[in-house]
PDB file of N, CA and C in Angstrom:
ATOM      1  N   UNK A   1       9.577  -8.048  -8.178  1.00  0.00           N
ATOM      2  CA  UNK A   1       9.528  -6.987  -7.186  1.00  0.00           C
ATOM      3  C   UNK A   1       9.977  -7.571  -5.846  1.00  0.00           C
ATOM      4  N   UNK A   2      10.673  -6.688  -5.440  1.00  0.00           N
ATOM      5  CA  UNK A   2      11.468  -7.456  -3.758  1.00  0.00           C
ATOM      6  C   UNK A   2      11.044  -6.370  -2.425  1.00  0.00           C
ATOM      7  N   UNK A   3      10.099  -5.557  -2.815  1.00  0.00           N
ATOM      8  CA  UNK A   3      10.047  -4.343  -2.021  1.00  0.00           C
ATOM      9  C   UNK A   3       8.277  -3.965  -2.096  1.00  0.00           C
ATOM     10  N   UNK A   4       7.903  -4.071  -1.010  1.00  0.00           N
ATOM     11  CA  UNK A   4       6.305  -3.396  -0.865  1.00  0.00           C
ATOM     12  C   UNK A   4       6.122  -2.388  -1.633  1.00  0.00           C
ATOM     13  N   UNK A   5       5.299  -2.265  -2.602  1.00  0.00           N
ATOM     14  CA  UNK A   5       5.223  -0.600  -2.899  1.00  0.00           C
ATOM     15  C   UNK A   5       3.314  -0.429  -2.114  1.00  0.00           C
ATOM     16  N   UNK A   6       3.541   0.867  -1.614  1.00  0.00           N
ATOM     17  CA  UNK A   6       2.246   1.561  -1.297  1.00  0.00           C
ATOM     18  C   UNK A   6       2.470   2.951  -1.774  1.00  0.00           C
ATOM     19  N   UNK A   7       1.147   3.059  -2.571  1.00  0.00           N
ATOM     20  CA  UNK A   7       0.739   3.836  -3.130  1.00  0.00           C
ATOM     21  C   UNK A   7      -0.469   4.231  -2.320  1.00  0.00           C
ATOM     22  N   UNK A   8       0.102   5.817  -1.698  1.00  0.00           N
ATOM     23  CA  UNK A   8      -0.906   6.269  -0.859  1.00  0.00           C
ATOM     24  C   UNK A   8      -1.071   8.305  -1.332  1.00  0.00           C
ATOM     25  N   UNK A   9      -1.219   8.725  -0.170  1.00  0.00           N
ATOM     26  CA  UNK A   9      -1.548  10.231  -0.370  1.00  0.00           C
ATOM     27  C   UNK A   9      -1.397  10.775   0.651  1.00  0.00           C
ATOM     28  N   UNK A  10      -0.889  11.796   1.580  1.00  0.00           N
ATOM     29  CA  UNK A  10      -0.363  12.785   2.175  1.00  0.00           C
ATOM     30  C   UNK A  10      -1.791  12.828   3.013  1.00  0.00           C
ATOM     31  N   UNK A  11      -3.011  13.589   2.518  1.00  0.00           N
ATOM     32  CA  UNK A  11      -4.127  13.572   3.139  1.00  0.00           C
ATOM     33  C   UNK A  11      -5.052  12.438   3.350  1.00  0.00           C
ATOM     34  N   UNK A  12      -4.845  11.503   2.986  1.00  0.00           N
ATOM     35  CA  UNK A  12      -5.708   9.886   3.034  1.00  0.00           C
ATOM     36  C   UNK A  12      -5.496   9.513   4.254  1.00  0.00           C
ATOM     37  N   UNK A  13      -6.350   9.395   5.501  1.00  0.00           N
ATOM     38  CA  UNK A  13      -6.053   9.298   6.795  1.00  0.00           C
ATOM     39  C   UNK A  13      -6.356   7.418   6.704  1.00  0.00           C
ATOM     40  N   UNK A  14      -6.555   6.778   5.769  1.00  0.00           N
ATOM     41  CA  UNK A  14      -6.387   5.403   6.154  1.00  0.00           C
ATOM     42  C   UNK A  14      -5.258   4.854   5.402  1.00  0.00           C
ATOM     43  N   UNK A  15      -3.845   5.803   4.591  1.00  0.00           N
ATOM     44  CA  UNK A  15      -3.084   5.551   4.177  1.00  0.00           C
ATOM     45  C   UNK A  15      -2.401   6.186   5.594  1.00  0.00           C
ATOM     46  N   UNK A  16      -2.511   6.839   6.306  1.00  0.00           N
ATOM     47  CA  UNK A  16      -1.522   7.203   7.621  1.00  0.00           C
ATOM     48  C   UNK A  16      -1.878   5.918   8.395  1.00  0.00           C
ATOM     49  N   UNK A  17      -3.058   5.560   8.847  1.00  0.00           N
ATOM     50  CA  UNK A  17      -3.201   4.152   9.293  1.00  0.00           C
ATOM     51  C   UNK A  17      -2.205   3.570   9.272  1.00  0.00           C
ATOM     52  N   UNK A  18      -2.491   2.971   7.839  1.00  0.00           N
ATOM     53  CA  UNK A  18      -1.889   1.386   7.667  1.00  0.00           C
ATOM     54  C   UNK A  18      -0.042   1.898   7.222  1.00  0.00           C
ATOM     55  N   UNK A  19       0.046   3.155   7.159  1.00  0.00           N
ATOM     56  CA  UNK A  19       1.658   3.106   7.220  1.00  0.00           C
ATOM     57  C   UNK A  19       1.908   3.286   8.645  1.00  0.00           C
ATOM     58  N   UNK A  20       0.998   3.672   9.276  1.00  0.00           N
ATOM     59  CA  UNK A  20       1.484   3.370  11.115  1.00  0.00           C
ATOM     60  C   UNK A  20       1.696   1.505  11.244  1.00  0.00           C
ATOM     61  N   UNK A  21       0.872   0.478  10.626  1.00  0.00           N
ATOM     62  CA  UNK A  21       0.744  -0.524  11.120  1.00  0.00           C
ATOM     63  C   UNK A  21       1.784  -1.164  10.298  1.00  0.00           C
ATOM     64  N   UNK A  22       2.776  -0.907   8.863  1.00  0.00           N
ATOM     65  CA  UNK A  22       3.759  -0.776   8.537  1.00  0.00           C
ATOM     66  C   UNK A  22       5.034  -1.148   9.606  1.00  0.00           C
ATOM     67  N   UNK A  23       4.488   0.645   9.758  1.00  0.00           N
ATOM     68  CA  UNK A  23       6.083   1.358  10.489  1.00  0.00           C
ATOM     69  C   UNK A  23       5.977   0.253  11.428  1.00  0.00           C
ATOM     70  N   UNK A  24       5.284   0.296  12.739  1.00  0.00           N
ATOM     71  CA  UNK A  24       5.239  -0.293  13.977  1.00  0.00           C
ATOM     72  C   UNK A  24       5.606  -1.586  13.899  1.00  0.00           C
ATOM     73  N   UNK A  25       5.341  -2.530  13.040  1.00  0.00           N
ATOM     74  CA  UNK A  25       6.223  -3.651  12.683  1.00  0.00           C
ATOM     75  C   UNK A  25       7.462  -3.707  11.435  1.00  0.00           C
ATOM     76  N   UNK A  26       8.106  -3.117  11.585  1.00  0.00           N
ATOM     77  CA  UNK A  26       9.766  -2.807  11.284  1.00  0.00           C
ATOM     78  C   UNK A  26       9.223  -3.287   9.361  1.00  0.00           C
ATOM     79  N   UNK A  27       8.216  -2.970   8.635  1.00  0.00           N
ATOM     80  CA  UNK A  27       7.994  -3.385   7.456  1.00  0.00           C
ATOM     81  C   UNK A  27       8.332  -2.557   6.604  1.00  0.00           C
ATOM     82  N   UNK A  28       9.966  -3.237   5.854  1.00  0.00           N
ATOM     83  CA  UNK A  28      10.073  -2.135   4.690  1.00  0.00           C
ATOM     84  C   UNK A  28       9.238  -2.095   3.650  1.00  0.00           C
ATOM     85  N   UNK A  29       8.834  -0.596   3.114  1.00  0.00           N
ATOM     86  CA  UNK A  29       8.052  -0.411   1.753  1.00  0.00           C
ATOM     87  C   UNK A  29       8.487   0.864   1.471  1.00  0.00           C
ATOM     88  N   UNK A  30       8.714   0.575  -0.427  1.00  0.00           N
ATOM     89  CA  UNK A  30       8.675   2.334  -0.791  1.00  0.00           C
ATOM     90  C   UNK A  30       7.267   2.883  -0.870  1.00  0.00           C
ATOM     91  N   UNK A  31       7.234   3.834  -0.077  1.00  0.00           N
ATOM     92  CA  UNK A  31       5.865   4.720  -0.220  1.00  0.00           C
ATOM     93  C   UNK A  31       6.115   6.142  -1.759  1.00  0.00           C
ATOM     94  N   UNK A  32       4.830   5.266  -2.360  1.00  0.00           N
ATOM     95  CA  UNK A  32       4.381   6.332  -3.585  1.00  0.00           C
ATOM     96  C   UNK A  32       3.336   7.571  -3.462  1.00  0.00           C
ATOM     97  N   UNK A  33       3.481   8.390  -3.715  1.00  0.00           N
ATOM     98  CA  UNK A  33       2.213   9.756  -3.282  1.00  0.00           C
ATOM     99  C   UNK A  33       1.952   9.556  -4.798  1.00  0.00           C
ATOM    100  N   UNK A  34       0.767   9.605  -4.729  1.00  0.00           N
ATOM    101  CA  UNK A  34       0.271   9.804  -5.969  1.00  0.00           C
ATOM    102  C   UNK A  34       0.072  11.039  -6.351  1.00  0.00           C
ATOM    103  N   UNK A  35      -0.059  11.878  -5.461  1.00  0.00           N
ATOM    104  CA  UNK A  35      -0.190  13.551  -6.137  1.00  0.00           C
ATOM    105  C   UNK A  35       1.116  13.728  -6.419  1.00  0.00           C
ATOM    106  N   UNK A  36       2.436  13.549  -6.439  1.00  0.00           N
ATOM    107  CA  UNK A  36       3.839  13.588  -6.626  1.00  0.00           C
ATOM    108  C   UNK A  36       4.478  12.864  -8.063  1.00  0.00           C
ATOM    109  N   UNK A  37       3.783  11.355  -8.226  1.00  0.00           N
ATOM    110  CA  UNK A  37       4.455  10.674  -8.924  1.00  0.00           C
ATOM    111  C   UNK A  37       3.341  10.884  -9.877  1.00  0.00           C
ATOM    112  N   UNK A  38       3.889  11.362 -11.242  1.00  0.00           N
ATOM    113  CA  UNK A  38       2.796  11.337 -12.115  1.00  0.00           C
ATOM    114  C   UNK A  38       2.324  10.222 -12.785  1.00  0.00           C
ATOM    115  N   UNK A  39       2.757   8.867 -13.070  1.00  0.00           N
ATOM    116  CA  UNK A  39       2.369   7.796 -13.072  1.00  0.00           C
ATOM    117  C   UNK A  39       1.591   6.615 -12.045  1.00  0.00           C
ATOM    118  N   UNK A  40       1.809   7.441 -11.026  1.00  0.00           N
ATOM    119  CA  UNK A  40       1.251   6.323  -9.954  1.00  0.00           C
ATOM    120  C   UNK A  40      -0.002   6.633  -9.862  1.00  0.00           C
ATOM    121  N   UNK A  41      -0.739   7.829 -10.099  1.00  0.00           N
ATOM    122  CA  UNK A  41      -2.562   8.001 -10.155  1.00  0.00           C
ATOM    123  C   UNK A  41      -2.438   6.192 -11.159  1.00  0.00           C
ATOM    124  N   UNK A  42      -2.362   7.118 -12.275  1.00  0.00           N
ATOM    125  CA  UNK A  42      -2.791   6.240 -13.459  1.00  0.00           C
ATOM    126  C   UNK A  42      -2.476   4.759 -13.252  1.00  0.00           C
ATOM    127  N   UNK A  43      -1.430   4.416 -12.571  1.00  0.00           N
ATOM    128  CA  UNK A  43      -0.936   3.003 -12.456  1.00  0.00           C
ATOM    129  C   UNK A  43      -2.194   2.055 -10.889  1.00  0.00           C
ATOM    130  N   UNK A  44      -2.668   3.361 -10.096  1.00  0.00           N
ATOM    131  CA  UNK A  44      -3.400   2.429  -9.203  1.00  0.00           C
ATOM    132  C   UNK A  44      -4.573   2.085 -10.076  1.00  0.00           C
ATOM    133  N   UNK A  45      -4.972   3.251 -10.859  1.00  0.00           N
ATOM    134  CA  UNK A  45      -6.306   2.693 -11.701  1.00  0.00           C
ATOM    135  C   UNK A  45      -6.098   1.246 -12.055  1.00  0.00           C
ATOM    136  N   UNK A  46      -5.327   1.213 -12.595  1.00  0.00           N
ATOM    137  CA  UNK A  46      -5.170   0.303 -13.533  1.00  0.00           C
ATOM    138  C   UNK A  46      -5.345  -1.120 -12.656  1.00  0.00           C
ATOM    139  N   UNK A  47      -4.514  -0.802 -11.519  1.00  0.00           N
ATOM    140  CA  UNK A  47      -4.401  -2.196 -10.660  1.00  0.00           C
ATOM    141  C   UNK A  47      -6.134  -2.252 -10.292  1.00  0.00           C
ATOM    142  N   UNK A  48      -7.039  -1.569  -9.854  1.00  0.00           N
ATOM    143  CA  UNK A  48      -7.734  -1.318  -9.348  1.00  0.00           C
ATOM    144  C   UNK A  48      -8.972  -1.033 -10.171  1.00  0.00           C
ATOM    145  N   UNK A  49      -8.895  -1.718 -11.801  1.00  0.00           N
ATOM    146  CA  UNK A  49     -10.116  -1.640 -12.286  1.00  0.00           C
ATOM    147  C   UNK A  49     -10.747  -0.272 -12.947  1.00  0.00           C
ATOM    148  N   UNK A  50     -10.386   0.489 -12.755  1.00  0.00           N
ATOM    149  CA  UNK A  50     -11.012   2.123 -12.842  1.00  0.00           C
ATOM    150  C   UNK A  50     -11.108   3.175 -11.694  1.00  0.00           C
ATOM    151  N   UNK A  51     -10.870   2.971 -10.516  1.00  0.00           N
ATOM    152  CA  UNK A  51     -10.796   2.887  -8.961  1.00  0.00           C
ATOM    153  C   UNK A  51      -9.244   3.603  -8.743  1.00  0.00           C
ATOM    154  N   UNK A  52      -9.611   4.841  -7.848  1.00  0.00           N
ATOM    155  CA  UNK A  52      -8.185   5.622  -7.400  1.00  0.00           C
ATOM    156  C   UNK A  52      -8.544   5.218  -6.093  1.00  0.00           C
ATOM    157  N   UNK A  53      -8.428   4.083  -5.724  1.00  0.00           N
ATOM    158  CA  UNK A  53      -8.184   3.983  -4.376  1.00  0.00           C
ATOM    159  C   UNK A  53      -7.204   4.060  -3.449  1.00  0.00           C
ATOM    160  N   UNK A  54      -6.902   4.704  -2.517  1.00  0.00           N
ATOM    161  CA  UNK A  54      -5.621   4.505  -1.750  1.00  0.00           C
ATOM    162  C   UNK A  54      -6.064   3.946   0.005  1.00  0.00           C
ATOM    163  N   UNK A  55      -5.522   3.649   0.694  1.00  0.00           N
ATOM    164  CA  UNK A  55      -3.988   2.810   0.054  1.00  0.00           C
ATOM    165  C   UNK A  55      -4.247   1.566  -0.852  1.00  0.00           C
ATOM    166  N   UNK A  56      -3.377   1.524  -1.805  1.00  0.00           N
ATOM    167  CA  UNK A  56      -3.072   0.048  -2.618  1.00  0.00           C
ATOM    168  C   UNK A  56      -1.994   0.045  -2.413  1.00  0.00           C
ATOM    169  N   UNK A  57      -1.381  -1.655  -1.580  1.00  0.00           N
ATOM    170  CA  UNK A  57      -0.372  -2.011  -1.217  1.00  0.00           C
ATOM    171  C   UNK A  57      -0.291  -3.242  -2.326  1.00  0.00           C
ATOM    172  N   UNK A  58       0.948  -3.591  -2.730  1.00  0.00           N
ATOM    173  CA  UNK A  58       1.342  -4.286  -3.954  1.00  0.00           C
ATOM    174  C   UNK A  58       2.208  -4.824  -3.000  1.00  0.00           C
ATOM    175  N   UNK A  59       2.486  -6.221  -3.216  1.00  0.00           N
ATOM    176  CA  UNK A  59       3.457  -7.147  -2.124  1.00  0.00           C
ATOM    177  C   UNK A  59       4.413  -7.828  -2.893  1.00  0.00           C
ATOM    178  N   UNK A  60       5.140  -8.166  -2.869  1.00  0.00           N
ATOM    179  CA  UNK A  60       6.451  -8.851  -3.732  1.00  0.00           C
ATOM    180  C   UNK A  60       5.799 -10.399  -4.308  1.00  0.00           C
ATOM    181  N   UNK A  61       5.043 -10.521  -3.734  1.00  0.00           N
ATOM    182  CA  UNK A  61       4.337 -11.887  -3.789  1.00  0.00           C
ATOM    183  C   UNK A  61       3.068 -11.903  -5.023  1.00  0.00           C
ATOM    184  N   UNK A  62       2.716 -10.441  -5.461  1.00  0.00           N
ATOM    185  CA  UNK A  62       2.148 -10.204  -6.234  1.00  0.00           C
ATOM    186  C   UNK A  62       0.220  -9.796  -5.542  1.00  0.00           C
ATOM    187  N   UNK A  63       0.322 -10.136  -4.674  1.00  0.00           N
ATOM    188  CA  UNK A  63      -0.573  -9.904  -3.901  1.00  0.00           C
ATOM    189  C   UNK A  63      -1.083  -8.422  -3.481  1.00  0.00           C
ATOM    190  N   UNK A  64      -2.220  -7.989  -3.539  1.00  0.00           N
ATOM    191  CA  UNK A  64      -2.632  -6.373  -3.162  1.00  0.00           C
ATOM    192  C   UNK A  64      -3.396  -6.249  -2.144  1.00  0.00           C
ATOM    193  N   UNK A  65      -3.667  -5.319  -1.287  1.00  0.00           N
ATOM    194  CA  UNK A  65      -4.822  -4.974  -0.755  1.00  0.00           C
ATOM    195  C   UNK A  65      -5.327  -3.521  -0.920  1.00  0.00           C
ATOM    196  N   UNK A  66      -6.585  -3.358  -0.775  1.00  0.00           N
ATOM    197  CA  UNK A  66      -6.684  -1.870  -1.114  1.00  0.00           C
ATOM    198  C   UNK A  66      -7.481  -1.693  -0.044  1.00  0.00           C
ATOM    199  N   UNK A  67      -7.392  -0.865   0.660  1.00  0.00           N
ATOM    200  CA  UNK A  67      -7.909   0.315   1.227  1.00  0.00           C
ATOM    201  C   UNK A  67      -7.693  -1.084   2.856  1.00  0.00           C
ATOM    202  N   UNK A  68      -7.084  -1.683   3.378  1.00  0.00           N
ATOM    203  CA  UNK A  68      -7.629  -3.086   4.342  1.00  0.00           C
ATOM    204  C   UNK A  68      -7.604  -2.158   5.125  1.00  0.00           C
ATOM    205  N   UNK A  69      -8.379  -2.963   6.475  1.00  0.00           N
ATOM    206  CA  UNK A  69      -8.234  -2.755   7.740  1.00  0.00           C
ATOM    207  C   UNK A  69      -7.078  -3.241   8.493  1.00  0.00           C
ATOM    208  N   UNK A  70      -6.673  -2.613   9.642  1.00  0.00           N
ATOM    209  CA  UNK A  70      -5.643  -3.461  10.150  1.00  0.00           C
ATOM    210  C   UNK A  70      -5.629  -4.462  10.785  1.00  0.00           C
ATOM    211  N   UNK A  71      -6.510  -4.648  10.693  1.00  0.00           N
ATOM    212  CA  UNK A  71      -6.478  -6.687  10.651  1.00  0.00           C
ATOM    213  C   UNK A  71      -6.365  -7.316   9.157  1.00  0.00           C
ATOM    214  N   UNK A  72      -6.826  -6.945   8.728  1.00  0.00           N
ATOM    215  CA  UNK A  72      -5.998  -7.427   7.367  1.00  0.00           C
ATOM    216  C   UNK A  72      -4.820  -7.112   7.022  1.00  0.00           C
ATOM    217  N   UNK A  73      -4.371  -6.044   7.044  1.00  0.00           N
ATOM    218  CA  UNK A  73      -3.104  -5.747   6.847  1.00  0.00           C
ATOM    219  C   UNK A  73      -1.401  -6.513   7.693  1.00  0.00           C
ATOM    220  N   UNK A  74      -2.429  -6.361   9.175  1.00  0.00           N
ATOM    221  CA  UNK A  74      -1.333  -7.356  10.327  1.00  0.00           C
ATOM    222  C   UNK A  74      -1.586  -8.914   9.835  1.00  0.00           C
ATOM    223  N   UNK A  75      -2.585  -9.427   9.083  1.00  0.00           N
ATOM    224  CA  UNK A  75      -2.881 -10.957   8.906  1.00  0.00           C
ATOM    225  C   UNK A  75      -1.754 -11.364   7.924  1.00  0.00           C
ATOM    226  N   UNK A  76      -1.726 -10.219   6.499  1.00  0.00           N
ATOM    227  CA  UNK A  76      -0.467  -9.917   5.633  1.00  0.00           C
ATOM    228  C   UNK A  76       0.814 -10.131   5.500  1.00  0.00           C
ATOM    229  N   UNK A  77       1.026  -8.955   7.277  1.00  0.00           N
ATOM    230  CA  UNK A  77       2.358  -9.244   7.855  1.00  0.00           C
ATOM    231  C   UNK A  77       2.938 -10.424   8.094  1.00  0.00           C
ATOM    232  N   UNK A  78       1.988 -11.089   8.440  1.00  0.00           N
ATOM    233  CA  UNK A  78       2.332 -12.929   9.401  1.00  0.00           C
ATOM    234  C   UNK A  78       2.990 -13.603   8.099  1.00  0.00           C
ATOM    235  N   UNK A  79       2.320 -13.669   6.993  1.00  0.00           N
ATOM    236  CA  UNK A  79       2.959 -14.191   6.071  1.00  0.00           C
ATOM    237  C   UNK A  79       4.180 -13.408   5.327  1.00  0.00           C
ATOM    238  N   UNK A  80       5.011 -12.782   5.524  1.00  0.00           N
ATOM    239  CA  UNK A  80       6.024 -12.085   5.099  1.00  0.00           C
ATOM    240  C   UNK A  80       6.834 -12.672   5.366  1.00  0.00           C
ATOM    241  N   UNK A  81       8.143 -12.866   4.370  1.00  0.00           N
ATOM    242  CA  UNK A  81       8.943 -13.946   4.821  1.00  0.00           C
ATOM    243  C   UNK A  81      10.318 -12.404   5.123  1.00  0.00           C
ATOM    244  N   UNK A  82      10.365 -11.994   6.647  1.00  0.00           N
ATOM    245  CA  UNK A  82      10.917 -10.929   6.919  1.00  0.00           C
ATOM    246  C   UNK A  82      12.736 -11.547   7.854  1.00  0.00           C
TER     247      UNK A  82
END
């Protein structure tokens, strides 16, 4: 994988968050809606144990976070080789 995927939701106000803290540092990712993509419910479970959590960010590095704060998420950024 060479590309962030986040898997978020339209109404999830801590998936608008952290795609603000995204956007604001020039971070490409394809964004997944899970009410849209009919595999992506089922695929966060999976990452996530039994758990529809959003946001789950998947990193090229193989690395996830689910639901972070943006301090975790900006700590993330630092290591991105951008």
């Amino acid at each position: 994988m060479s590309k962030i995927k986040f898997y978020g939701s339209q109404t999830c106000s801590d998936c608008r968050r952290s795609r603000n803290v995204l956007d604001s540092h020039n971070i490409a990712y394809e964004y997944i809606n899970i009410a849209e993509v009919d595999s992506a419910a089922e695929e966060i479970v999976r990452i996530n144990n039994g758990m529809q959590s959003t946001p789950t960010i998947v990193f090229p590095d193989g690395s996830i976070l689910v639901e972070p704060t943006d301090s975790e998420l900006k700590e993330k950024i630092k290591t991105l080789a951008i």
